[in-house]
N, C-alpha and C. Protein backbone atom coordinates (compact mmCIF):
# COMPACT_ATOMS: atom_id res chain seq x y z
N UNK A 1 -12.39 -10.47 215.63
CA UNK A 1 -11.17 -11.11 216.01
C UNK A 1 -10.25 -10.07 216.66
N UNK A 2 -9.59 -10.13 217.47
CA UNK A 2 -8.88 -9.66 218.27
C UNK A 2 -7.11 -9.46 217.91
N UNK A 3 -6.77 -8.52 218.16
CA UNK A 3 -5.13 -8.18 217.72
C UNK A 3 -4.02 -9.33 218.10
N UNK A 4 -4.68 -10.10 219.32
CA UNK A 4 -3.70 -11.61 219.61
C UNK A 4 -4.14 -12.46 218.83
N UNK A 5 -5.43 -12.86 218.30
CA UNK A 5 -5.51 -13.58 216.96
C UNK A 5 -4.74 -13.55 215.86
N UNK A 6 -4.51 -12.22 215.59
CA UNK A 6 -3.70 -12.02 214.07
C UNK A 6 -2.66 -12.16 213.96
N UNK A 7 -1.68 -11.42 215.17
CA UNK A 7 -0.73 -11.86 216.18
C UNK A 7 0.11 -13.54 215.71
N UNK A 8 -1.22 -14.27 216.72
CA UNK A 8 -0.71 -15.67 216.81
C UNK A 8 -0.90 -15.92 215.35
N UNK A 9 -1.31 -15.44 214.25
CA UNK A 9 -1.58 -16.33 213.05
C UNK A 9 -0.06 -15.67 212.17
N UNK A 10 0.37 -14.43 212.74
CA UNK A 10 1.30 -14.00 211.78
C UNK A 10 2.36 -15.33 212.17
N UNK A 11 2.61 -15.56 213.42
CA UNK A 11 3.87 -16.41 214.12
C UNK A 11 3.85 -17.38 213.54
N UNK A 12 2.57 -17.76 213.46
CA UNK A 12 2.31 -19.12 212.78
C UNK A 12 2.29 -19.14 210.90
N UNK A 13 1.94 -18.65 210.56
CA UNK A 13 2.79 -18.58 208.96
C UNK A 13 4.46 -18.02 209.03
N UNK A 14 5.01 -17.58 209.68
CA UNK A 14 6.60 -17.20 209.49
C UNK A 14 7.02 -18.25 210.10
N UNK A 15 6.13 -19.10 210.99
CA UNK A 15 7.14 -20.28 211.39
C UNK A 15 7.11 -21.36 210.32
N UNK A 16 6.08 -21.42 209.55
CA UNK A 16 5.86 -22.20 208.66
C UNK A 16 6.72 -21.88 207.52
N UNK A 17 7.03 -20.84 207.15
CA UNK A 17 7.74 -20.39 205.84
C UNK A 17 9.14 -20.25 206.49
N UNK A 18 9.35 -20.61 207.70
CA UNK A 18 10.81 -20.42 208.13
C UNK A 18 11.82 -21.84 208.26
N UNK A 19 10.78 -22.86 207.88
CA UNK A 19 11.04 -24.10 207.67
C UNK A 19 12.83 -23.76 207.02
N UNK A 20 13.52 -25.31 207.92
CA UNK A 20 14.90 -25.00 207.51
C UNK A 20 14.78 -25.77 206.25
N UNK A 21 16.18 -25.38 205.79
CA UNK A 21 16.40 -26.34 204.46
C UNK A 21 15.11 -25.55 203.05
N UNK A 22 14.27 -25.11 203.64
CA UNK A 22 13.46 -23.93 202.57
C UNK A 22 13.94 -22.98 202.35
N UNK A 23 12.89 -22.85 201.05
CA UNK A 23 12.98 -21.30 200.90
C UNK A 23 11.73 -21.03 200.26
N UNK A 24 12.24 -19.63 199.96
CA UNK A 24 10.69 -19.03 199.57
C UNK A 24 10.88 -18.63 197.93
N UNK A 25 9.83 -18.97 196.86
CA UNK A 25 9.93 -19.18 195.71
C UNK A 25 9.37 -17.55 195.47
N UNK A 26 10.45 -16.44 194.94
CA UNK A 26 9.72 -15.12 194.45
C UNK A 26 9.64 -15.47 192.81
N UNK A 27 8.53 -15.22 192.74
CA UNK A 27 7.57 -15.68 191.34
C UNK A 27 6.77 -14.12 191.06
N UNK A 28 7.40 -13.25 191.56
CA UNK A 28 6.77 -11.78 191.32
C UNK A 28 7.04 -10.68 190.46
N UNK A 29 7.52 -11.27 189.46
CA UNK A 29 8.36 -10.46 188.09
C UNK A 29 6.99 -10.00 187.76
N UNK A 30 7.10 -9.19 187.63
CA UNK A 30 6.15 -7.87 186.10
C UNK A 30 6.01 -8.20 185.65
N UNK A 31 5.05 -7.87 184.51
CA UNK A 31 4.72 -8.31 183.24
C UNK A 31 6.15 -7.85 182.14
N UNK A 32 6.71 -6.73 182.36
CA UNK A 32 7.64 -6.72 181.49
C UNK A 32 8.90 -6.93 182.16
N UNK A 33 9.69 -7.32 183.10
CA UNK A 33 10.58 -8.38 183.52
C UNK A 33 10.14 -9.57 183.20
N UNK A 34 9.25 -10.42 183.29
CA UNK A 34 8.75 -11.73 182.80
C UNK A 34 8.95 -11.77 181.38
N UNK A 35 8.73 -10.52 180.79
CA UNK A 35 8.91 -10.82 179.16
C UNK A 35 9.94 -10.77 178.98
N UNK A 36 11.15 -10.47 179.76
CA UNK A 36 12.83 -10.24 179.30
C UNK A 36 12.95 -11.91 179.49
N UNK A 37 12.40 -12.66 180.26
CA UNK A 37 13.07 -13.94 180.44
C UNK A 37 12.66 -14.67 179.15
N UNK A 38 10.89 -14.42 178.92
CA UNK A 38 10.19 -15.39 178.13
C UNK A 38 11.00 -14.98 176.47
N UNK A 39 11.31 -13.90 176.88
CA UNK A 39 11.68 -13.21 175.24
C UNK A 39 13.41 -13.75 174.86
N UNK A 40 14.10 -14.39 176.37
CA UNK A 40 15.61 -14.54 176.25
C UNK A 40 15.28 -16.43 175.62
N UNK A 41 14.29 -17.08 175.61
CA UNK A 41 13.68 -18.43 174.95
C UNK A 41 13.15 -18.47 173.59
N UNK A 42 12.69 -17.14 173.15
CA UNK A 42 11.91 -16.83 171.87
C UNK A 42 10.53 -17.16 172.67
N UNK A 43 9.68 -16.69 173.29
CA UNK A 43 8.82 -16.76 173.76
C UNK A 43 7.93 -15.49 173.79
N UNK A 44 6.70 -15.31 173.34
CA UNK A 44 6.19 -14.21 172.83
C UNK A 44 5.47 -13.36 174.16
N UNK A 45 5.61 -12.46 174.73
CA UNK A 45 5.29 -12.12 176.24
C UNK A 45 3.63 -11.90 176.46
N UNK A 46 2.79 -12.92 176.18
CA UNK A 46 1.02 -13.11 176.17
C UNK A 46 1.08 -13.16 177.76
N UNK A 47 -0.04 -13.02 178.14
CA UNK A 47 -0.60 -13.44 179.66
C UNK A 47 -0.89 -15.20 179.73
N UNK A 48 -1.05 -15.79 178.17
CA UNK A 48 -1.45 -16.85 178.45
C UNK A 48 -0.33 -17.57 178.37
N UNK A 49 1.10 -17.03 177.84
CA UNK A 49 2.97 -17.83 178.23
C UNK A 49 3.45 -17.58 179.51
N UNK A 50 2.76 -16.26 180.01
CA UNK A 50 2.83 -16.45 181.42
C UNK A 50 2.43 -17.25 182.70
N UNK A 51 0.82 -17.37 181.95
CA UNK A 51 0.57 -17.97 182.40
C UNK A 51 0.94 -20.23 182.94
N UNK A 52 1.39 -20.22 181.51
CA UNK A 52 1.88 -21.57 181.37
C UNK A 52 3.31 -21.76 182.24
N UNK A 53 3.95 -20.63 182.24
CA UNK A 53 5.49 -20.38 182.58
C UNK A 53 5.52 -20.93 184.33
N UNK A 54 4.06 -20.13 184.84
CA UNK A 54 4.14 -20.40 185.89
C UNK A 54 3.50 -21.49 186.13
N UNK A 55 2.99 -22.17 185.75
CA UNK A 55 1.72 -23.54 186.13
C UNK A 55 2.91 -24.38 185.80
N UNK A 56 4.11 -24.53 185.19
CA UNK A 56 5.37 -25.09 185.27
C UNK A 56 6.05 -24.97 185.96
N UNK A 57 6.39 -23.80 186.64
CA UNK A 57 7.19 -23.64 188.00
C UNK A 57 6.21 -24.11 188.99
N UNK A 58 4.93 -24.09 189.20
CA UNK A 58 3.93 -24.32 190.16
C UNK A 58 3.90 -25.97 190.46
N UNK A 59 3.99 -26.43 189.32
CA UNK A 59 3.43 -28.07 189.29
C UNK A 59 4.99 -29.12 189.28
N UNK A 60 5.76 -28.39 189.40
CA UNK A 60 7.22 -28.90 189.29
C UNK A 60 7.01 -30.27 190.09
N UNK A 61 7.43 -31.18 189.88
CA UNK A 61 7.26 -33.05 191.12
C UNK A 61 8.27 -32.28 191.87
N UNK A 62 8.23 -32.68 192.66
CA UNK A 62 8.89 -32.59 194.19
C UNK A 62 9.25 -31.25 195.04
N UNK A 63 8.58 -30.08 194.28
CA UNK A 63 8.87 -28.31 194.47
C UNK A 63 8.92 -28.60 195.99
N UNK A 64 7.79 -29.18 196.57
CA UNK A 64 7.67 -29.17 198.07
C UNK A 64 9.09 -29.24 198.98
N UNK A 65 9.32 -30.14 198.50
CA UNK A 65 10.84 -30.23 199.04
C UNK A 65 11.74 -28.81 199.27
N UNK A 66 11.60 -28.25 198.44
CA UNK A 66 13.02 -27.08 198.15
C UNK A 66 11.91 -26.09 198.96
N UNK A 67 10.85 -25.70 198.78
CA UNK A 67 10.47 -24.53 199.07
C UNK A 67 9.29 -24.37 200.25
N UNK A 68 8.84 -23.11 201.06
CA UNK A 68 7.77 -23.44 202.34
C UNK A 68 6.68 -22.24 202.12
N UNK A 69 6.84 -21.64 200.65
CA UNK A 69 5.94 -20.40 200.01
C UNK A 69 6.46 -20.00 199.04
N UNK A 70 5.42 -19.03 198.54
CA UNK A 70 5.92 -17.74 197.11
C UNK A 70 5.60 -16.57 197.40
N UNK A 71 6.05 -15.80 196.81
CA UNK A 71 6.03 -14.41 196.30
C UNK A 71 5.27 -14.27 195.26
N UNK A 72 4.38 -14.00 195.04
CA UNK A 72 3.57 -13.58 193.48
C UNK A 72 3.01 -12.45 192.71
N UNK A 73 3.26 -12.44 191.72
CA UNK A 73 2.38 -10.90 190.84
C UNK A 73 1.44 -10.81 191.31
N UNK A 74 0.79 -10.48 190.63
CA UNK A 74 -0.45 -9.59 190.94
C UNK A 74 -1.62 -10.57 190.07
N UNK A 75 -0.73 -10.36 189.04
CA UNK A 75 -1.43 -10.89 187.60
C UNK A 75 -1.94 -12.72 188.09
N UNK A 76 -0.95 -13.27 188.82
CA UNK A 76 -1.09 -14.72 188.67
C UNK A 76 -2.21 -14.92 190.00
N UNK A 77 -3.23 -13.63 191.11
CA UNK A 77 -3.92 -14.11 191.89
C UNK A 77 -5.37 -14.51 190.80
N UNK A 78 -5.36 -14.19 189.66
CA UNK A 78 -6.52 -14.53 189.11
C UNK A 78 -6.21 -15.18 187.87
N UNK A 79 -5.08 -16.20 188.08
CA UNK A 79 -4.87 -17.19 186.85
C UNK A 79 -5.29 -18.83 187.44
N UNK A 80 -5.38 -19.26 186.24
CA UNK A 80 -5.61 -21.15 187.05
C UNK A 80 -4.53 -21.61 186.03
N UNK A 81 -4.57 -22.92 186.50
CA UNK A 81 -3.83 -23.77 186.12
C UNK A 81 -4.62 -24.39 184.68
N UNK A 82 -3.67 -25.00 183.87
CA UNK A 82 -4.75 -25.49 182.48
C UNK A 82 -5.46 -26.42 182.52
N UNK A 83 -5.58 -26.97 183.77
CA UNK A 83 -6.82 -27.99 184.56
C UNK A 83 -7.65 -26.79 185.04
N UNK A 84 -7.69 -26.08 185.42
CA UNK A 84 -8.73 -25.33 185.82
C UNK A 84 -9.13 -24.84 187.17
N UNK A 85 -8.12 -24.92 187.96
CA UNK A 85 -7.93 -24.84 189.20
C UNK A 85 -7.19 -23.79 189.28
N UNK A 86 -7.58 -23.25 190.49
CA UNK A 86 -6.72 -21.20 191.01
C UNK A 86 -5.58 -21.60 191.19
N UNK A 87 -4.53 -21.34 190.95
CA UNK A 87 -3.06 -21.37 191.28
C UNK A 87 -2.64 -21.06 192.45
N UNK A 88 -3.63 -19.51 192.93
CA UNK A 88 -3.54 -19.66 194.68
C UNK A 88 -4.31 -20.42 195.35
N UNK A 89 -5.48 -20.81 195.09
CA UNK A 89 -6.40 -21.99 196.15
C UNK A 89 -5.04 -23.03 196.32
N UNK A 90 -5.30 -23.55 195.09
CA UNK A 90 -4.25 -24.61 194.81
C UNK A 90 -2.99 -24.86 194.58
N UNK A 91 -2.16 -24.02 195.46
CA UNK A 91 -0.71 -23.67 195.11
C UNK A 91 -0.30 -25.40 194.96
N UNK A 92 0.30 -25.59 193.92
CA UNK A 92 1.11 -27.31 194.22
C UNK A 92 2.33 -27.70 194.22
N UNK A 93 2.91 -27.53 195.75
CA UNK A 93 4.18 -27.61 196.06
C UNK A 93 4.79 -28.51 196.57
């Protein structure tokens, strides 16, 4: 592939995430920033409350609306949802 391929594909995701009236959902807290929030609920800071924390922000009804992407850890490219589906294949916005 060629440097105007990548080019035209960058234009084309920033035009997509530049959607008006969006925004972009940063979902990229640390593992220990994530635990200051989960811990400000009484929430015990596991990978698997993280994991739930986000498959709740992920699956929200109508997220599509407000937002045109995310920002994400690190941790959540190899989490699924508690159906069993990748959270990044299947972002559900």
């Amino acid at each position: 592939m060629t440097l105007n391929y990548y080019k035209q594909q960058l234009k084309e995701t920033a035009t997509a995430l530049a959607k008006s009236g969006k925004e972009i959902l940063a979902v990229d807290k640390s593992t220990k920033a994530i635990g200051k929030r989960l811990a400000s609920i009484n929430i015990v800071n596991t990978e698997e409350n993280r994991k739930i924390y986000r498959d709740l922000l992920f699956t929200t009804e109508g997220l599509e609306e407000f937002i045109s992407g995310a920002i994400l850890f690190k941790e959540t490219l190899f989490q699924d949802y508690t159906d069993g589906d990748s959270m990044v294949k299947n972002f559900r916005n």
